[in-house]
PDB file of N, CA and C in Angstrom:
ATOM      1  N   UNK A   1     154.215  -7.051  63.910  1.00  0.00           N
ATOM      2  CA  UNK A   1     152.874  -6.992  63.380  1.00  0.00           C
ATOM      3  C   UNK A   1     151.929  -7.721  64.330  1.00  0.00           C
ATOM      4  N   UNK A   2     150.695  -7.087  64.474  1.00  0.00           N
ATOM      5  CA  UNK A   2     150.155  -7.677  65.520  1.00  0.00           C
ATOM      6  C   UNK A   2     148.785  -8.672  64.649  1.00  0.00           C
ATOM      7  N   UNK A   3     149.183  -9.994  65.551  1.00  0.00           N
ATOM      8  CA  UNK A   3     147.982 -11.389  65.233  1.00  0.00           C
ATOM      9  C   UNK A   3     146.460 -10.770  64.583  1.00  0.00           C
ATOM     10  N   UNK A   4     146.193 -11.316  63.379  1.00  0.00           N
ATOM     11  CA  UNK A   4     144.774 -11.125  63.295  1.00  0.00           C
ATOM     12  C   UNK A   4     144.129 -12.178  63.449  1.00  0.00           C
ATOM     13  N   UNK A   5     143.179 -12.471  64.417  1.00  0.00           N
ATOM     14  CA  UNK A   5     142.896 -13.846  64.665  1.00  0.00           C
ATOM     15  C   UNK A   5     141.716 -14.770  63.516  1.00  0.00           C
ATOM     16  N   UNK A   6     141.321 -13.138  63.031  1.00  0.00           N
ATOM     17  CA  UNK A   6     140.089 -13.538  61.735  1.00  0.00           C
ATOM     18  C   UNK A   6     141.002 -14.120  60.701  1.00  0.00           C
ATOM     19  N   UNK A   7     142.595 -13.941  60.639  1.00  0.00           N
ATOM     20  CA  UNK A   7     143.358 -13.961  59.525  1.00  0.00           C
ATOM     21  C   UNK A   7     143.920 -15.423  59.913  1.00  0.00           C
ATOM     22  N   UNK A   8     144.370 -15.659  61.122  1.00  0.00           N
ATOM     23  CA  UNK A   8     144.738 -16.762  61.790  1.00  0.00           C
ATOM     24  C   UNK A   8     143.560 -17.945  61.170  1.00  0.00           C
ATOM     25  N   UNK A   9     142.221 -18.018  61.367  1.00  0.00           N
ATOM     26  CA  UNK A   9     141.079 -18.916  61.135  1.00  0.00           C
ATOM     27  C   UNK A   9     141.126 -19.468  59.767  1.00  0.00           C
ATOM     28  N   UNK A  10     140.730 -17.967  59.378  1.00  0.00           N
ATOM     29  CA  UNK A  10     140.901 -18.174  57.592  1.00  0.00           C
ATOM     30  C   UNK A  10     141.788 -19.377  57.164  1.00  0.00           C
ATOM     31  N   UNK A  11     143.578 -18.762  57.406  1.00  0.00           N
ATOM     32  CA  UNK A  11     144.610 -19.366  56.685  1.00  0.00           C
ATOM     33  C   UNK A  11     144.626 -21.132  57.269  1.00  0.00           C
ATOM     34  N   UNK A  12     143.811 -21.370  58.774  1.00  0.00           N
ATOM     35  CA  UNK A  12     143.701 -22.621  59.021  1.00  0.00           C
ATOM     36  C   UNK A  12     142.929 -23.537  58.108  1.00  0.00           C
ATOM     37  N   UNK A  13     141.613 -22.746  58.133  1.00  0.00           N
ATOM     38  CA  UNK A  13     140.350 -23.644  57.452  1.00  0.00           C
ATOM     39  C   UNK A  13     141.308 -23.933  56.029  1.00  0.00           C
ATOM     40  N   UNK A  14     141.979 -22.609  55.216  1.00  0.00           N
ATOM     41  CA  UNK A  14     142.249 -23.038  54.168  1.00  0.00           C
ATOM     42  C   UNK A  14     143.533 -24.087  54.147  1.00  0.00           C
ATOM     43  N   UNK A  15     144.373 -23.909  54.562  1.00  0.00           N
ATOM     44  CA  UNK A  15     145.105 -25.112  55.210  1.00  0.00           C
ATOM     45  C   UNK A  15     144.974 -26.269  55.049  1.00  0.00           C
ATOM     46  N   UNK A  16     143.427 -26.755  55.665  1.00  0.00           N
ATOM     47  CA  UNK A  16     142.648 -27.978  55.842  1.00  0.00           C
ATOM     48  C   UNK A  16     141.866 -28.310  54.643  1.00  0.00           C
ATOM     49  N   UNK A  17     141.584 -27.326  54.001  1.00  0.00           N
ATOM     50  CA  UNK A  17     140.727 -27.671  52.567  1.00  0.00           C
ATOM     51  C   UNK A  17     141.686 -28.084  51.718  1.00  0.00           C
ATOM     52  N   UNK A  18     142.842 -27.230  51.720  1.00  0.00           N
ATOM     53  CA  UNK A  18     143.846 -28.014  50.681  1.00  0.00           C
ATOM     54  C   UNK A  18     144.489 -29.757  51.022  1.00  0.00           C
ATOM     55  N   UNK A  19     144.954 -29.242  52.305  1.00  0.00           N
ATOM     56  CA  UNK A  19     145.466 -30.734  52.733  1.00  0.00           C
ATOM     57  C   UNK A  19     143.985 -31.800  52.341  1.00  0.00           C
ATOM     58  N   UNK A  20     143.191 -31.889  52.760  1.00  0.00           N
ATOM     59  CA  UNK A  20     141.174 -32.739  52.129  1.00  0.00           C
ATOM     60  C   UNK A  20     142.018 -32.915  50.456  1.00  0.00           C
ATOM     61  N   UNK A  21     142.325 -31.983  49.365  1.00  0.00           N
ATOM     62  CA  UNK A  21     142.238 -32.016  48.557  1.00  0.00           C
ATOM     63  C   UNK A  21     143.477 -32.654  47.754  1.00  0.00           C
ATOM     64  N   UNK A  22     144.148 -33.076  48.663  1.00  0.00           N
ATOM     65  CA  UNK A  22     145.283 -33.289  48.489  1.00  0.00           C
ATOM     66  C   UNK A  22     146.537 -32.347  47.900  1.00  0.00           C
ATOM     67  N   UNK A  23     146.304 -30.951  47.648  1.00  0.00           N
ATOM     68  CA  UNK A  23     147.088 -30.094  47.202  1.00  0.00           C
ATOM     69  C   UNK A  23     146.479 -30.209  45.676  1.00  0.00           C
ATOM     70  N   UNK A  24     145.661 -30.386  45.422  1.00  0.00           N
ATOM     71  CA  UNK A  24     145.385 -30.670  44.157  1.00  0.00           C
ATOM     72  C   UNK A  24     144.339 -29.586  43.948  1.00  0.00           C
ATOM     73  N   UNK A  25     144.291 -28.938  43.008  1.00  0.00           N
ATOM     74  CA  UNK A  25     143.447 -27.142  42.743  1.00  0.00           C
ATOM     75  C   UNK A  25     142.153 -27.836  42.132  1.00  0.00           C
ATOM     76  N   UNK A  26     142.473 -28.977  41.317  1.00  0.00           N
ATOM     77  CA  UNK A  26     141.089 -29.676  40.540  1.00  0.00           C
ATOM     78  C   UNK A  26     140.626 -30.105  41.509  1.00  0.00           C
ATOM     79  N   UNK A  27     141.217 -30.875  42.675  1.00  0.00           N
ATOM     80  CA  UNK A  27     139.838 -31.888  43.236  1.00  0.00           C
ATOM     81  C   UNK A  27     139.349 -30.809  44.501  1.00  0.00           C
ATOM     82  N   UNK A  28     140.184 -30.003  44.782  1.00  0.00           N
ATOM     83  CA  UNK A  28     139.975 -28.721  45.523  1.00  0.00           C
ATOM     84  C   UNK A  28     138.677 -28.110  45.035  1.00  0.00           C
ATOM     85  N   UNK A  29     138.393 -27.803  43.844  1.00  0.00           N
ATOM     86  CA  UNK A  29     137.146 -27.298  43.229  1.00  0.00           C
ATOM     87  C   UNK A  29     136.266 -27.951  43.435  1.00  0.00           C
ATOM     88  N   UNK A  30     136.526 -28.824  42.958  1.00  0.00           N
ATOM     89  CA  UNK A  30     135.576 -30.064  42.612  1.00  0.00           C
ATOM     90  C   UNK A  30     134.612 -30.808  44.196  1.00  0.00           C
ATOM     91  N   UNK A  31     135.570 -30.327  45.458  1.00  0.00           N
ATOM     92  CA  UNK A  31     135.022 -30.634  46.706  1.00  0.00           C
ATOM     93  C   UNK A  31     133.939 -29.253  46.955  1.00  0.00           C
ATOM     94  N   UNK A  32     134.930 -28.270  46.440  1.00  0.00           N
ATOM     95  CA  UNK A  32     133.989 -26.943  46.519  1.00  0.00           C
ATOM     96  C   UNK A  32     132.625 -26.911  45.965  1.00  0.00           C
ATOM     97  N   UNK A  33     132.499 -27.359  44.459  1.00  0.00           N
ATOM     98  CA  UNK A  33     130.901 -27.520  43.723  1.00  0.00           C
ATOM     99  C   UNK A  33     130.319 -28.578  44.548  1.00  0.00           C
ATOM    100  N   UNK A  34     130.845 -29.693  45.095  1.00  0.00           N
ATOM    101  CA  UNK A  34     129.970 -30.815  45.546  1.00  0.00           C
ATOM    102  C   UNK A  34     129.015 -30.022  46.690  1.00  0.00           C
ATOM    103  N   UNK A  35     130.290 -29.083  48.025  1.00  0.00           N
ATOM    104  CA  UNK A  35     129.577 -28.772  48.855  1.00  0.00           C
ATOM    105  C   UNK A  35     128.447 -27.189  48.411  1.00  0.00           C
ATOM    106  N   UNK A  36     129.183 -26.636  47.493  1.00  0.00           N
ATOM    107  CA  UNK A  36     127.650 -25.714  47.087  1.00  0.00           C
ATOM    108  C   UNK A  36     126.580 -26.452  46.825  1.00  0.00           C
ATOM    109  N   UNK A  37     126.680 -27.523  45.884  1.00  0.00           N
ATOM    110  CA  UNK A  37     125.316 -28.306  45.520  1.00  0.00           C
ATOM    111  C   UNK A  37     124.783 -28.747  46.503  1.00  0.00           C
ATOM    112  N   UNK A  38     124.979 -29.450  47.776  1.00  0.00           N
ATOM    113  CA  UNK A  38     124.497 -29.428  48.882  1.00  0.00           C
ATOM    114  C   UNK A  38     124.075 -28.588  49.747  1.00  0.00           C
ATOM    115  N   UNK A  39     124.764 -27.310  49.895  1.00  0.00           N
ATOM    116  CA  UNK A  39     124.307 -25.967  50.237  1.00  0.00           C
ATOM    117  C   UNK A  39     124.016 -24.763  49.578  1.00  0.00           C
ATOM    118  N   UNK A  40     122.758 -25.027  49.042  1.00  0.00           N
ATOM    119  CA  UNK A  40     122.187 -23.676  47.698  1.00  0.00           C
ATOM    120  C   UNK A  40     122.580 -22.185  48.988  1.00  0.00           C
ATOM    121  N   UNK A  41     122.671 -21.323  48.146  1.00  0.00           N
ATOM    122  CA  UNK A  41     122.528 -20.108  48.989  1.00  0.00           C
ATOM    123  C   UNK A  41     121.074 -19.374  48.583  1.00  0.00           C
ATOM    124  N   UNK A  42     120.219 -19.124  48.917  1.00  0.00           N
ATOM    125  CA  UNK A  42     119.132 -18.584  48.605  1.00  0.00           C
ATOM    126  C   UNK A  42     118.963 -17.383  48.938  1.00  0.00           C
ATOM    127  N   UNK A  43     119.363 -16.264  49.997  1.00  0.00           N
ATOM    128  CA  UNK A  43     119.701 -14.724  50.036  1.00  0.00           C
ATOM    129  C   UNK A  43     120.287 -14.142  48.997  1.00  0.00           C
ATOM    130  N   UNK A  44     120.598 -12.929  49.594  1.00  0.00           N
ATOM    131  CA  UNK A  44     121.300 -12.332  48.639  1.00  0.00           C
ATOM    132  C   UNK A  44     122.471 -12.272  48.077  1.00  0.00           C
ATOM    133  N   UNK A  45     123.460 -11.835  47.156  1.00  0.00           N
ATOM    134  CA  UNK A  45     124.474 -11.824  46.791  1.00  0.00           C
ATOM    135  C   UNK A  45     125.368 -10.576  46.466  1.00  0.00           C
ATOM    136  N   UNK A  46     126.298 -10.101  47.643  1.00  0.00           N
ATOM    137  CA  UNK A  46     126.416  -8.981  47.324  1.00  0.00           C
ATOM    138  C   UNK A  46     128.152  -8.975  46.596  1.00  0.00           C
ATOM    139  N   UNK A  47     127.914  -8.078  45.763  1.00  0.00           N
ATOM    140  CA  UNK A  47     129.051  -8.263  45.073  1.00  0.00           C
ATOM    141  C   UNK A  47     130.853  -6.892  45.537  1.00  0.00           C
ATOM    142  N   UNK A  48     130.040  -5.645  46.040  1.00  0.00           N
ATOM    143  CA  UNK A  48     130.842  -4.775  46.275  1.00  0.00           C
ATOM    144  C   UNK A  48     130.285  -3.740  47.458  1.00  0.00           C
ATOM    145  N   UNK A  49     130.919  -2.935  48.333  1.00  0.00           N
ATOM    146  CA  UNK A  49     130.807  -2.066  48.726  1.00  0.00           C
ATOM    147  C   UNK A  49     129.436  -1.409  48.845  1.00  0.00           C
ATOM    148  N   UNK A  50     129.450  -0.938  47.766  1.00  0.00           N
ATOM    149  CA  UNK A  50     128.079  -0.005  47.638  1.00  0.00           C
ATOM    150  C   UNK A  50     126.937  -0.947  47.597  1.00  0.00           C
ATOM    151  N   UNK A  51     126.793  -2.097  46.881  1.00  0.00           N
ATOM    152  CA  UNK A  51     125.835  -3.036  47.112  1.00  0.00           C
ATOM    153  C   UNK A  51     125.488  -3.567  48.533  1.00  0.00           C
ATOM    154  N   UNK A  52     126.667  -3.794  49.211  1.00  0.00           N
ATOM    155  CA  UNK A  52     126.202  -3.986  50.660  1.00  0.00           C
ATOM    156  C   UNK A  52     125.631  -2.848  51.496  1.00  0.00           C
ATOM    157  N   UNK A  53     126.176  -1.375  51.296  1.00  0.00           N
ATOM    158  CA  UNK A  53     125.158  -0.221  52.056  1.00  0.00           C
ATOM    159  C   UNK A  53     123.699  -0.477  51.307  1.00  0.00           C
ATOM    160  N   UNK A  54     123.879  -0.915  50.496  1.00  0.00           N
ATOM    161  CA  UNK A  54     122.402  -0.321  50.099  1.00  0.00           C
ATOM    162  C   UNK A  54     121.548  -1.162  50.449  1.00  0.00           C
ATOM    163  N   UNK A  55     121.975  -2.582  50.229  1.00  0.00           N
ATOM    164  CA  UNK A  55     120.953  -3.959  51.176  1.00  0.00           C
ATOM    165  C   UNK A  55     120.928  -3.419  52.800  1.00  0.00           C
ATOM    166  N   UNK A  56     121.609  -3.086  53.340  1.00  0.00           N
ATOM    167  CA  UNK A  56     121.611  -2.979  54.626  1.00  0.00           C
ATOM    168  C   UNK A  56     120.750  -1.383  54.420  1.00  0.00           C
ATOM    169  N   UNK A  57     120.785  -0.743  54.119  1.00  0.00           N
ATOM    170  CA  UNK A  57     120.256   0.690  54.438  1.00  0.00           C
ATOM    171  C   UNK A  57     118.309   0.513  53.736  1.00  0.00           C
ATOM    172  N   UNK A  58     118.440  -0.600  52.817  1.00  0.00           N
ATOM    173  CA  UNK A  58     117.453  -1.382  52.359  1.00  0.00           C
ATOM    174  C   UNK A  58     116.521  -2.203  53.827  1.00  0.00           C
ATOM    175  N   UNK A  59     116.919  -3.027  54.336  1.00  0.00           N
ATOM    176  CA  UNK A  59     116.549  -3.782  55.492  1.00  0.00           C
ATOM    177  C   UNK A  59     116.432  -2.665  56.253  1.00  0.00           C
ATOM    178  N   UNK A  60     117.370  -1.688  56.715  1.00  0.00           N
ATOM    179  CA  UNK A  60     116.872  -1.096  58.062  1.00  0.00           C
ATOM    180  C   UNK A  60     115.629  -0.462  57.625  1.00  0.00           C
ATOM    181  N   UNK A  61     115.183   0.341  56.664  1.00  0.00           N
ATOM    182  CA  UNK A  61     114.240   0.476  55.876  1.00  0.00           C
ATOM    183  C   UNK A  61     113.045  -0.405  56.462  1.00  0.00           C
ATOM    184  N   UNK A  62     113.028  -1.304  56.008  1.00  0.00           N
ATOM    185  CA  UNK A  62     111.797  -2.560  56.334  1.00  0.00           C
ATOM    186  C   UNK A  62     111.620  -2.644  57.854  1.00  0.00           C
ATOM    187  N   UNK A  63     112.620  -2.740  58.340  1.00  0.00           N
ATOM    188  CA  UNK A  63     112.261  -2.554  59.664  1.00  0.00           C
ATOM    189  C   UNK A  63     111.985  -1.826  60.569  1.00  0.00           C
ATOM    190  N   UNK A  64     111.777  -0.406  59.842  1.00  0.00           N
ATOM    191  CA  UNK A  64     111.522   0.391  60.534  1.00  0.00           C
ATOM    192  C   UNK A  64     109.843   0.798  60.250  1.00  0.00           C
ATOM    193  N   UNK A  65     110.025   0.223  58.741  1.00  0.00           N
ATOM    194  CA  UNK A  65     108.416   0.349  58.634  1.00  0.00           C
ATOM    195  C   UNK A  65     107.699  -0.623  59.594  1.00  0.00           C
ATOM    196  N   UNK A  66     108.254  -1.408  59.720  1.00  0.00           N
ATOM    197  CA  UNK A  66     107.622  -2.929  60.230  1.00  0.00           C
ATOM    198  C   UNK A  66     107.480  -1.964  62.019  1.00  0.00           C
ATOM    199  N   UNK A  67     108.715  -1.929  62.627  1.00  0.00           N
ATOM    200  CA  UNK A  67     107.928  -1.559  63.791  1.00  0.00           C
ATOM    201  C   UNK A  67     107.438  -0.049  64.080  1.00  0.00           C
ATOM    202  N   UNK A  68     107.237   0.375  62.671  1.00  0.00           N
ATOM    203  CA  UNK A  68     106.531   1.772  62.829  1.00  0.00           C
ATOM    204  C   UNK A  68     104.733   1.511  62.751  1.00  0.00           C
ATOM    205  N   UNK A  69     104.243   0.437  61.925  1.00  0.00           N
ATOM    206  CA  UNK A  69     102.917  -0.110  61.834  1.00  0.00           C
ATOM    207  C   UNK A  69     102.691  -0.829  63.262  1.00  0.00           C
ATOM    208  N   UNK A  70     103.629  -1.729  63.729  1.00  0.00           N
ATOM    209  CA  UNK A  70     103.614  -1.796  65.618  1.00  0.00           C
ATOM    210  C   UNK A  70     102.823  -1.494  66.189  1.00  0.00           C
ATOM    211  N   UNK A  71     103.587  -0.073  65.668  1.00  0.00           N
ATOM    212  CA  UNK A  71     103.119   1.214  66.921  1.00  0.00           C
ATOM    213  C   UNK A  71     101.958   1.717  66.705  1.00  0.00           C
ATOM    214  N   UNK A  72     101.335   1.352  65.528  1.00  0.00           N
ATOM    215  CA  UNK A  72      99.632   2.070  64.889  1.00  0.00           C
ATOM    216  C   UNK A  72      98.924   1.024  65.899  1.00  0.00           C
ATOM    217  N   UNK A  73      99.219  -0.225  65.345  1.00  0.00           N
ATOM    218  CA  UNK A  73      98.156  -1.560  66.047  1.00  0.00           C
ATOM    219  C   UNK A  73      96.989  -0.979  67.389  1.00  0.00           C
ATOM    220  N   UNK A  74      96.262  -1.427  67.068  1.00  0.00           N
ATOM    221  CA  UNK A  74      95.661  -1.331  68.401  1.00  0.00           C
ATOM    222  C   UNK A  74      95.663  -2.400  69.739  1.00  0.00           C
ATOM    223  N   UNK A  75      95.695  -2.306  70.684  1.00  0.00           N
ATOM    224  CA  UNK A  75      95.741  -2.964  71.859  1.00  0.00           C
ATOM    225  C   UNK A  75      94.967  -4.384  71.638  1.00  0.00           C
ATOM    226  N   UNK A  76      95.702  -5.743  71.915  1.00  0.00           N
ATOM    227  CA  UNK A  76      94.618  -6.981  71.881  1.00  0.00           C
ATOM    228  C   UNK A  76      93.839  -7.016  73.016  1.00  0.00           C
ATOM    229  N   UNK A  77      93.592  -6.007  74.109  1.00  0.00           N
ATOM    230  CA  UNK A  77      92.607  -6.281  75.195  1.00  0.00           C
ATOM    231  C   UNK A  77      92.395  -4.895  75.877  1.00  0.00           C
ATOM    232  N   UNK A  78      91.333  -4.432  74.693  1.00  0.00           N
ATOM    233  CA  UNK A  78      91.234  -2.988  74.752  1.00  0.00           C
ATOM    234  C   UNK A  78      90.794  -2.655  76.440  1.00  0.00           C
ATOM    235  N   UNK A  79      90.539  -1.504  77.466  1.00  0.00           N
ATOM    236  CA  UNK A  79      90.246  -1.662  78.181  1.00  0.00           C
ATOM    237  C   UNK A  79      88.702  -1.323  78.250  1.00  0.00           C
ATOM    238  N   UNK A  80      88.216  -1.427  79.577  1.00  0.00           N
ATOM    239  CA  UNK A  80      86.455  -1.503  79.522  1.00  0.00           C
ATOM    240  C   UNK A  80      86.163  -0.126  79.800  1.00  0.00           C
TER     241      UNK A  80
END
């Protein structure tokens, strides 16, 4: 089977959170709420599949309006 190195990272970090927690699932949590409360997430929250095409097909959206008005703008140093 060949190395996944995204899979390799993962199983480290988690590794290290348990060993922090002492193997313990309560204080394991309990490190987990401390560091959400310190780090709110304020974006979005996507829960499945189809929710993520649609934020993303959402944004490209915006940005296409965004540099489609760009392209209306008129010049900041019109010529003489």
């Amino acid at each position: 089977m060949k190395p996944d190195p995204i899979l390799e990272e993962l199983w480290k970090i988690k590794d290290e959170l348990a060993r922090e927690a002492g193997y313990d699932t309560h204080r394991f949590f309990e490190n987990l709420r401390q560091w959400e409360a310190g780090h709110p997430h304020d974006g979005p929250v996507v829960g499945n599949a189809k929710e993520l095409r649609q934020l993303v097909a959402e944004q490209e959206r915006e940005r296409a309006k965004s540099s489609s008005l760009a392209l209306k703008e008129e010049p900041l140093h019109p010529k003489p």
